[in-house]
PDB file of N, CA and C in Angstrom:
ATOM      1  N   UNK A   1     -29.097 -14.539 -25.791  1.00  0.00           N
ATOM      2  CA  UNK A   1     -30.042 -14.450 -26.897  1.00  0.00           C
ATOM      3  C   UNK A   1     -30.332 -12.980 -27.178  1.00  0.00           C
ATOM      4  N   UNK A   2     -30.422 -12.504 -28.591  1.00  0.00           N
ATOM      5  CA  UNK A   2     -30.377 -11.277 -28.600  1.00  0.00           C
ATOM      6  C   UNK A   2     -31.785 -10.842 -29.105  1.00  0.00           C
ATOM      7  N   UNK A   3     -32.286  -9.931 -28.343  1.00  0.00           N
ATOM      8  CA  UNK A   3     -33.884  -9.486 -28.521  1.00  0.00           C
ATOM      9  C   UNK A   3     -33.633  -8.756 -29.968  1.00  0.00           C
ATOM     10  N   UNK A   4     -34.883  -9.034 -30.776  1.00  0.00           N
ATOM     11  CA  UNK A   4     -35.435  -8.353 -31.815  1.00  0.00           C
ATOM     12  C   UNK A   4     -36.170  -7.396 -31.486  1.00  0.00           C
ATOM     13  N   UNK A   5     -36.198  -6.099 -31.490  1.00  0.00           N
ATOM     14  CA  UNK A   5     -36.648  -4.685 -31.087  1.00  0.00           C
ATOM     15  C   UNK A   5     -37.080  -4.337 -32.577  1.00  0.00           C
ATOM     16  N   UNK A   6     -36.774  -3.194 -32.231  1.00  0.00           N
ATOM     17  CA  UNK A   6     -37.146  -1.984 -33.723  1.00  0.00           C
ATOM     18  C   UNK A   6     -35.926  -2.649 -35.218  1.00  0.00           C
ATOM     19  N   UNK A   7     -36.946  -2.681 -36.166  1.00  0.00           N
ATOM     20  CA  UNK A   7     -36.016  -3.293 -37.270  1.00  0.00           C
ATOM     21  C   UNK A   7     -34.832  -2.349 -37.643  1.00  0.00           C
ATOM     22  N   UNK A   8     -33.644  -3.076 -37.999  1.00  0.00           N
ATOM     23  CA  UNK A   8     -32.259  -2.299 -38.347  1.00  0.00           C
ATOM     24  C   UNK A   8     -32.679  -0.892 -39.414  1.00  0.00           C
ATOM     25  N   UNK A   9     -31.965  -0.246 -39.330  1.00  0.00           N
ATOM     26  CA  UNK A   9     -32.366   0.832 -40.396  1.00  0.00           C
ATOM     27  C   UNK A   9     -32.116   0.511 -41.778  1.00  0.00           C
ATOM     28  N   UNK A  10     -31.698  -0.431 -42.260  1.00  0.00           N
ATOM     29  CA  UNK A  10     -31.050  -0.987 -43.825  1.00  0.00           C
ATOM     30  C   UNK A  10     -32.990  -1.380 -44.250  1.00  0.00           C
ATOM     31  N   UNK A  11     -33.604  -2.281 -42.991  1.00  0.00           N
ATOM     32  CA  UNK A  11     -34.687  -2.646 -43.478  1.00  0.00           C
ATOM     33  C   UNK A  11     -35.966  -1.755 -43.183  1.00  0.00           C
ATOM     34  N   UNK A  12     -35.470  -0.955 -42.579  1.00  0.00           N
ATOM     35  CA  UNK A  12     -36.589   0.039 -42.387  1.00  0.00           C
ATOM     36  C   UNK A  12     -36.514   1.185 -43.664  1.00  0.00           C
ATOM     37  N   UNK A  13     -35.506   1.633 -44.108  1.00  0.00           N
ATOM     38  CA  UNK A  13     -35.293   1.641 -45.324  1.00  0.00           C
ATOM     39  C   UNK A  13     -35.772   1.097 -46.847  1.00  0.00           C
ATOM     40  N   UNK A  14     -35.347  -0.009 -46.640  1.00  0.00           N
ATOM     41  CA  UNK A  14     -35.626  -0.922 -47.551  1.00  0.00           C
ATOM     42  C   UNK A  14     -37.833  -1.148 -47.750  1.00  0.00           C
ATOM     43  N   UNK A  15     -38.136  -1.147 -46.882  1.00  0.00           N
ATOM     44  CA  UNK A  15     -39.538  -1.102 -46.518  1.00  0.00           C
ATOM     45  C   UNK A  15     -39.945  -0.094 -47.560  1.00  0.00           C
ATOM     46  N   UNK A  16     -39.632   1.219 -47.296  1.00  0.00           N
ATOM     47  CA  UNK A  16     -39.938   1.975 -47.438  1.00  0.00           C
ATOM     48  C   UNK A  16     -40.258   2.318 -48.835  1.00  0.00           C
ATOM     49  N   UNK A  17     -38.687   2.060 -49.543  1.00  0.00           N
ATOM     50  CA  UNK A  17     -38.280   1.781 -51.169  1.00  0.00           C
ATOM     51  C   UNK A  17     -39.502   1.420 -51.464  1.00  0.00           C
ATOM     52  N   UNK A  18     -39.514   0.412 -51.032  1.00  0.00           N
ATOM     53  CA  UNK A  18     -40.185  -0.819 -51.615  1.00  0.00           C
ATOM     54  C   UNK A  18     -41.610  -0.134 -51.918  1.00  0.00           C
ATOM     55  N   UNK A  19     -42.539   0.124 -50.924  1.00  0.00           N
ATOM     56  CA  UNK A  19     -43.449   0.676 -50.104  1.00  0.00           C
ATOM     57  C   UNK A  19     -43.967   1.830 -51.626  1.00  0.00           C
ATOM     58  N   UNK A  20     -43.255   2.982 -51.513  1.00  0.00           N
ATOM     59  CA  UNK A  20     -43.126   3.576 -52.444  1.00  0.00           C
ATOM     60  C   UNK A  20     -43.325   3.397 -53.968  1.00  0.00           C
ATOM     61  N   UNK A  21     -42.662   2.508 -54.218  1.00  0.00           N
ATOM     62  CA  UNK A  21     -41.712   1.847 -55.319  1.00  0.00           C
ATOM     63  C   UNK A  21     -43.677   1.399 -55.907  1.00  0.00           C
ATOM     64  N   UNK A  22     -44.047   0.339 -54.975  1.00  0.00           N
ATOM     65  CA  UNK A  22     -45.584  -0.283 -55.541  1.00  0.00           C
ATOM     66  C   UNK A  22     -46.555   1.053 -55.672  1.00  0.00           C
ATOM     67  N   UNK A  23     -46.186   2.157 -54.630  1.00  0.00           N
ATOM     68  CA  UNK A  23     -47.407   3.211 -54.754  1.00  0.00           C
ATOM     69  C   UNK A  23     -47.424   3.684 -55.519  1.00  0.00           C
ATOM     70  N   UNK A  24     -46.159   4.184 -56.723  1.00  0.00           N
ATOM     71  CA  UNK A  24     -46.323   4.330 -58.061  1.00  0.00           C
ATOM     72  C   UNK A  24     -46.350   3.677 -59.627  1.00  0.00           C
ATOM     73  N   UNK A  25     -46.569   1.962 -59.191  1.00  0.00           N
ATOM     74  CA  UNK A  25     -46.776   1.208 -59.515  1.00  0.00           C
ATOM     75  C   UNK A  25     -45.587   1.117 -60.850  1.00  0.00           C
ATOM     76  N   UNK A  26     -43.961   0.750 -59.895  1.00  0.00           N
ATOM     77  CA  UNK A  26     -43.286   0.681 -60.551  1.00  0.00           C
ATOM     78  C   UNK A  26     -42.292  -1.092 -60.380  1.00  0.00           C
ATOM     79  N   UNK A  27     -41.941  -1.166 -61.440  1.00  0.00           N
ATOM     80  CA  UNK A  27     -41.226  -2.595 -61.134  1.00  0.00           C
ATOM     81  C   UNK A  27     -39.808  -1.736 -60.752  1.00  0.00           C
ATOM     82  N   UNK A  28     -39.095  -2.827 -60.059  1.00  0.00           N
ATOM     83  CA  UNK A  28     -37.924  -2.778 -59.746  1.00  0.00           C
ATOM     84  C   UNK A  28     -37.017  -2.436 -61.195  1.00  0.00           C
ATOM     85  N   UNK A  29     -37.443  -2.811 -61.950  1.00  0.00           N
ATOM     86  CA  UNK A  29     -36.384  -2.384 -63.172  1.00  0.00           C
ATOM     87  C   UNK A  29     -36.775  -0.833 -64.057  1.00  0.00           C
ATOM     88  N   UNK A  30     -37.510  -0.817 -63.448  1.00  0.00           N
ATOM     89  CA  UNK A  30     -38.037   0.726 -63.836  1.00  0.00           C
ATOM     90  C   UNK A  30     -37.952   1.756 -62.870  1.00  0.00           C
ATOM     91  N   UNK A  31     -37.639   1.432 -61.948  1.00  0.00           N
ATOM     92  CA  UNK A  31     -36.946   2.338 -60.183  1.00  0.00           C
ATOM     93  C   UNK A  31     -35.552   2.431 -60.552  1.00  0.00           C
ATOM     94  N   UNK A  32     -34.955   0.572 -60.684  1.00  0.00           N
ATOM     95  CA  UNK A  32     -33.640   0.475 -61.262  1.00  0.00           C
ATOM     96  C   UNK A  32     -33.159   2.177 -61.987  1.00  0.00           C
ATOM     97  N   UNK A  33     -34.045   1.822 -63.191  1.00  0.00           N
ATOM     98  CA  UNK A  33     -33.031   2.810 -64.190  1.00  0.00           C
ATOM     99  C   UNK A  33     -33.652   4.468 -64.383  1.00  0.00           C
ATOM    100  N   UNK A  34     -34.741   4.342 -63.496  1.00  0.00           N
ATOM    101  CA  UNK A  34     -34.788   5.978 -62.635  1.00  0.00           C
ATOM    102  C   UNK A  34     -33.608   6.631 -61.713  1.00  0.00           C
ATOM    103  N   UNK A  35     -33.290   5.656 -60.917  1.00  0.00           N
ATOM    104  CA  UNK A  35     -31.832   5.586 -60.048  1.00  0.00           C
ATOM    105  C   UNK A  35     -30.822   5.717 -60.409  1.00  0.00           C
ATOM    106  N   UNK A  36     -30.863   5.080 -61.982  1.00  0.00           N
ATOM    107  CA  UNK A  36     -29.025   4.656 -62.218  1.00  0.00           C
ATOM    108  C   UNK A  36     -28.961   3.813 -61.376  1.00  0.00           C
ATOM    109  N   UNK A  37     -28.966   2.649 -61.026  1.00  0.00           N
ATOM    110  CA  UNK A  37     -28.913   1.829 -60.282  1.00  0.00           C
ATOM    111  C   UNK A  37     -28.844   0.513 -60.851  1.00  0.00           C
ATOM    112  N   UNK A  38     -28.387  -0.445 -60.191  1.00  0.00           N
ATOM    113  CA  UNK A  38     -28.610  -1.996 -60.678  1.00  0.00           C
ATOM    114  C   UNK A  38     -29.676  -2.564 -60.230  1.00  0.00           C
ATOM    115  N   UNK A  39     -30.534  -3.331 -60.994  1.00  0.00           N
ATOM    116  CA  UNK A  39     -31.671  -4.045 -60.495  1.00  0.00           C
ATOM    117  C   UNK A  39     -31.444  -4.706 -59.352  1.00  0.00           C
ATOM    118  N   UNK A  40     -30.204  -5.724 -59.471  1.00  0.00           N
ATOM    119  CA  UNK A  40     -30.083  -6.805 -58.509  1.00  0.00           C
ATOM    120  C   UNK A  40     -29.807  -5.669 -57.014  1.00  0.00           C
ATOM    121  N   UNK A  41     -28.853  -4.480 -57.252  1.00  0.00           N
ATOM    122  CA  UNK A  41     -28.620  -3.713 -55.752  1.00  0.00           C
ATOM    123  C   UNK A  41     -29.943  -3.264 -55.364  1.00  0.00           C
ATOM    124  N   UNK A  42     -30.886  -2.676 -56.440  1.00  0.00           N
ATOM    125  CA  UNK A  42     -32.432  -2.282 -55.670  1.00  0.00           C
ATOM    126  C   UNK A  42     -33.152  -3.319 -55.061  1.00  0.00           C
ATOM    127  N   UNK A  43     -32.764  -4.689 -55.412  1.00  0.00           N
ATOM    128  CA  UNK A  43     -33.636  -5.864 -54.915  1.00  0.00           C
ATOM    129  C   UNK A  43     -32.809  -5.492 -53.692  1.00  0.00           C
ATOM    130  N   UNK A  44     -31.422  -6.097 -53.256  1.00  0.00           N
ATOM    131  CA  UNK A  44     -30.758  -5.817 -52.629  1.00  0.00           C
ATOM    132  C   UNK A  44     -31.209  -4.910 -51.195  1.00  0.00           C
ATOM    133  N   UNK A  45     -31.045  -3.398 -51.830  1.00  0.00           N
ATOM    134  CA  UNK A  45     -31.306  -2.211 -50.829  1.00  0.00           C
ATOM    135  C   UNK A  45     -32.811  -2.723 -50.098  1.00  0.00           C
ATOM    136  N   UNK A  46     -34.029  -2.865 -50.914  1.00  0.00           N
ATOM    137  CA  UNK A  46     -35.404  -3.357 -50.628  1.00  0.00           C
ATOM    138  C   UNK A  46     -35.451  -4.559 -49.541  1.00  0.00           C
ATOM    139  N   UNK A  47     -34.373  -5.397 -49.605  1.00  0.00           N
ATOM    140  CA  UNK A  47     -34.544  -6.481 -47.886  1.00  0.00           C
ATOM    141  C   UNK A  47     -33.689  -6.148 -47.420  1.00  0.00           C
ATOM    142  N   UNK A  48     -32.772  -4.839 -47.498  1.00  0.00           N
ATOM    143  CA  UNK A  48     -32.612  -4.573 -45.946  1.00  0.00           C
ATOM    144  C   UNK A  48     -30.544  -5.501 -46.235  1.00  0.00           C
ATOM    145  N   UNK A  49     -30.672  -5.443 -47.363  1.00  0.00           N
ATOM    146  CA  UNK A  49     -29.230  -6.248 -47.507  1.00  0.00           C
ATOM    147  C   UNK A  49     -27.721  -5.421 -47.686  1.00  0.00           C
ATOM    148  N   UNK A  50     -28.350  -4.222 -48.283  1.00  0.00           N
ATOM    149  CA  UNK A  50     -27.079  -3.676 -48.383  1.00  0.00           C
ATOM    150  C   UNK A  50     -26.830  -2.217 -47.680  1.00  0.00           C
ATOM    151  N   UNK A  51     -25.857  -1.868 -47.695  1.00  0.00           N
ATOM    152  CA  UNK A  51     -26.002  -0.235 -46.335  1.00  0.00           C
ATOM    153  C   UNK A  51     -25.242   0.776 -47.702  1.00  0.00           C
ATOM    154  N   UNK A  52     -26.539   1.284 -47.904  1.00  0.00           N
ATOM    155  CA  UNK A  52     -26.655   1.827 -48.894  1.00  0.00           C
ATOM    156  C   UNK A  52     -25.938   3.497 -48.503  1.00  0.00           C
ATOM    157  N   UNK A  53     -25.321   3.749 -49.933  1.00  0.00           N
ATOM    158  CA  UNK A  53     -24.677   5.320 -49.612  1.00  0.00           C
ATOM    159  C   UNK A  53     -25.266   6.522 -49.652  1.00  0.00           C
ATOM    160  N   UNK A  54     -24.966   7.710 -49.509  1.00  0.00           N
ATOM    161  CA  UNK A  54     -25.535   8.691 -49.528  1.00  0.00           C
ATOM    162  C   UNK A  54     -26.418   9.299 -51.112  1.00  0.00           C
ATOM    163  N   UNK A  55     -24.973   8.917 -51.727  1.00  0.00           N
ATOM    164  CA  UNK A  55     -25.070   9.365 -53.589  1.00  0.00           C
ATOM    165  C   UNK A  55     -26.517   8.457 -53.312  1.00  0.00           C
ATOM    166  N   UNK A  56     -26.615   7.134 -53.418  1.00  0.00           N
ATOM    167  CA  UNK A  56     -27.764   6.238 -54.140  1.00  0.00           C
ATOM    168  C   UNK A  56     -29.381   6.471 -53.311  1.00  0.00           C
ATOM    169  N   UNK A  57     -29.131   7.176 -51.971  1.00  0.00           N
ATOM    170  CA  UNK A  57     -30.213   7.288 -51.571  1.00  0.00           C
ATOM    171  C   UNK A  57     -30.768   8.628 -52.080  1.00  0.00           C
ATOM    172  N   UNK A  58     -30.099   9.700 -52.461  1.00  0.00           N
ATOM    173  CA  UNK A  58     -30.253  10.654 -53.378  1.00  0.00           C
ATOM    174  C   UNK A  58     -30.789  10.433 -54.728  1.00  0.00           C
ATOM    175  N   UNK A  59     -30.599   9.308 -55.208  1.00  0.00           N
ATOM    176  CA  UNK A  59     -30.793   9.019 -56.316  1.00  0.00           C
ATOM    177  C   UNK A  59     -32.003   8.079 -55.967  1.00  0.00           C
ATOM    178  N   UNK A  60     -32.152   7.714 -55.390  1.00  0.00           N
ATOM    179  CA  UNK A  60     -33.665   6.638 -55.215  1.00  0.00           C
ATOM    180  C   UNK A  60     -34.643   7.207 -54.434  1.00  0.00           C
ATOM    181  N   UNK A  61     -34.557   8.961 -54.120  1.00  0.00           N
ATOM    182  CA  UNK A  61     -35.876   9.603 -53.347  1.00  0.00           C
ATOM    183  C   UNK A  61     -35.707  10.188 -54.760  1.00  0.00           C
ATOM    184  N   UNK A  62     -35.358  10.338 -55.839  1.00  0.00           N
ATOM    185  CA  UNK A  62     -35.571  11.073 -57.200  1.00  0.00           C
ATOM    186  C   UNK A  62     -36.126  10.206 -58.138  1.00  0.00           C
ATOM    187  N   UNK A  63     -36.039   8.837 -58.049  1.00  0.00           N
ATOM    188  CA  UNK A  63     -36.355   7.818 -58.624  1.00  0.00           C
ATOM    189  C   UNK A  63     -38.431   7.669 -58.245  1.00  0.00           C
ATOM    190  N   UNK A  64     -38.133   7.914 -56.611  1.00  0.00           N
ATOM    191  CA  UNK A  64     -39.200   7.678 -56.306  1.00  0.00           C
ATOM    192  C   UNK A  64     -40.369   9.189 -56.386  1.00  0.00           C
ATOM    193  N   UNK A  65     -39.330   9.967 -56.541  1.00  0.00           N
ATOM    194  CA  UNK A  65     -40.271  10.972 -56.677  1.00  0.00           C
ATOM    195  C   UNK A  65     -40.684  11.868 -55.526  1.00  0.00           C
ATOM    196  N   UNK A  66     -39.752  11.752 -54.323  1.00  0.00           N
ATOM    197  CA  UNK A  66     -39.539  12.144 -52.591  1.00  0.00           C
ATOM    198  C   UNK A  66     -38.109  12.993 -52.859  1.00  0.00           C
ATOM    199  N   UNK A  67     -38.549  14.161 -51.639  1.00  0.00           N
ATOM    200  CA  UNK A  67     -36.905  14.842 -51.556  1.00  0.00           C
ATOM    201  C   UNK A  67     -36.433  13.953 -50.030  1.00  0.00           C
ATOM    202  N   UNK A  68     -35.270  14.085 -50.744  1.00  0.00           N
ATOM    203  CA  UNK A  68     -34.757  13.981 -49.401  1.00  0.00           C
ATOM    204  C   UNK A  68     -35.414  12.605 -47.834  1.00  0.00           C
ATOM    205  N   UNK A  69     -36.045  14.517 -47.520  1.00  0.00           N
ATOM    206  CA  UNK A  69     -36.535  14.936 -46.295  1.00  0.00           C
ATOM    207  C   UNK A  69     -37.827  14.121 -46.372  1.00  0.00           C
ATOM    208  N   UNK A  70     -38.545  14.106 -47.627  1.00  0.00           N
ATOM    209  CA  UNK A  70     -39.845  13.053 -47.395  1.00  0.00           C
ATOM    210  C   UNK A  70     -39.047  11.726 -47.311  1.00  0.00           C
ATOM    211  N   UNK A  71     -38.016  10.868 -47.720  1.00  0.00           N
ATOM    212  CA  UNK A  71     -38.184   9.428 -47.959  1.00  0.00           C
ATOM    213  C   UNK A  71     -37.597   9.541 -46.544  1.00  0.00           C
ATOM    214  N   UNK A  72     -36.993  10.455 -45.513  1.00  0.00           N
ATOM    215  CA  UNK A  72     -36.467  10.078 -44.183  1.00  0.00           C
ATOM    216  C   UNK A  72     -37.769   9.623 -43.671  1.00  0.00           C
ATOM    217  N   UNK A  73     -38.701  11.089 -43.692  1.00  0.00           N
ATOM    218  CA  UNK A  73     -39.623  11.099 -42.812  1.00  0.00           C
ATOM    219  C   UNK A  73     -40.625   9.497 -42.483  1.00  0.00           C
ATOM    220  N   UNK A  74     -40.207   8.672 -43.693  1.00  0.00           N
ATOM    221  CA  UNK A  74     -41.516   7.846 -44.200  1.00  0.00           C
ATOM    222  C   UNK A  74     -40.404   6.355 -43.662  1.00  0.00           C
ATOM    223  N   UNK A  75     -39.032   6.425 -43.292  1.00  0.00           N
ATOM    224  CA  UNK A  75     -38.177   5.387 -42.521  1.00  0.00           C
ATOM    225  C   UNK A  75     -38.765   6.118 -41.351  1.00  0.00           C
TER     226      UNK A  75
END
């Protein structure tokens, strides 16, 4: 049986988006097309579903309004 510890990084990630995403009181389709992004992949990235690339996480701490170095700090 395999212990549940510290959540995977896709959803600790995804938390975070998300997390963010409400603190500037944005819908997913308005993060979406801050990103360049697809709605359905931001739903996606947000539970932790997809293992997201470098380009798009660049593009979704700009979306959110974080460099970098803040959206690490806050996974």
């Amino acid at each position: 049986m395999k212990r549940r510890g510290k959540a995977d990084i896709r959803e600790r990630f995804g938390f975070v988006v998300r997390a963010r995403r409400e603190e500037l009181s944005l819908t997913q389709e308005e993060l979406a097309a801050r990103a360049g992004v697809n709605r359905t992949y931001l739903s996606d990235c947000e539970r932790g579903a997809r293992n997201v690339s470098l380009i798009v996480i660049e593009r979704l701490a700009g979306g959110l309004e974080l460099s970098l170095g803040e959206l690490f700090n806050r996974v």
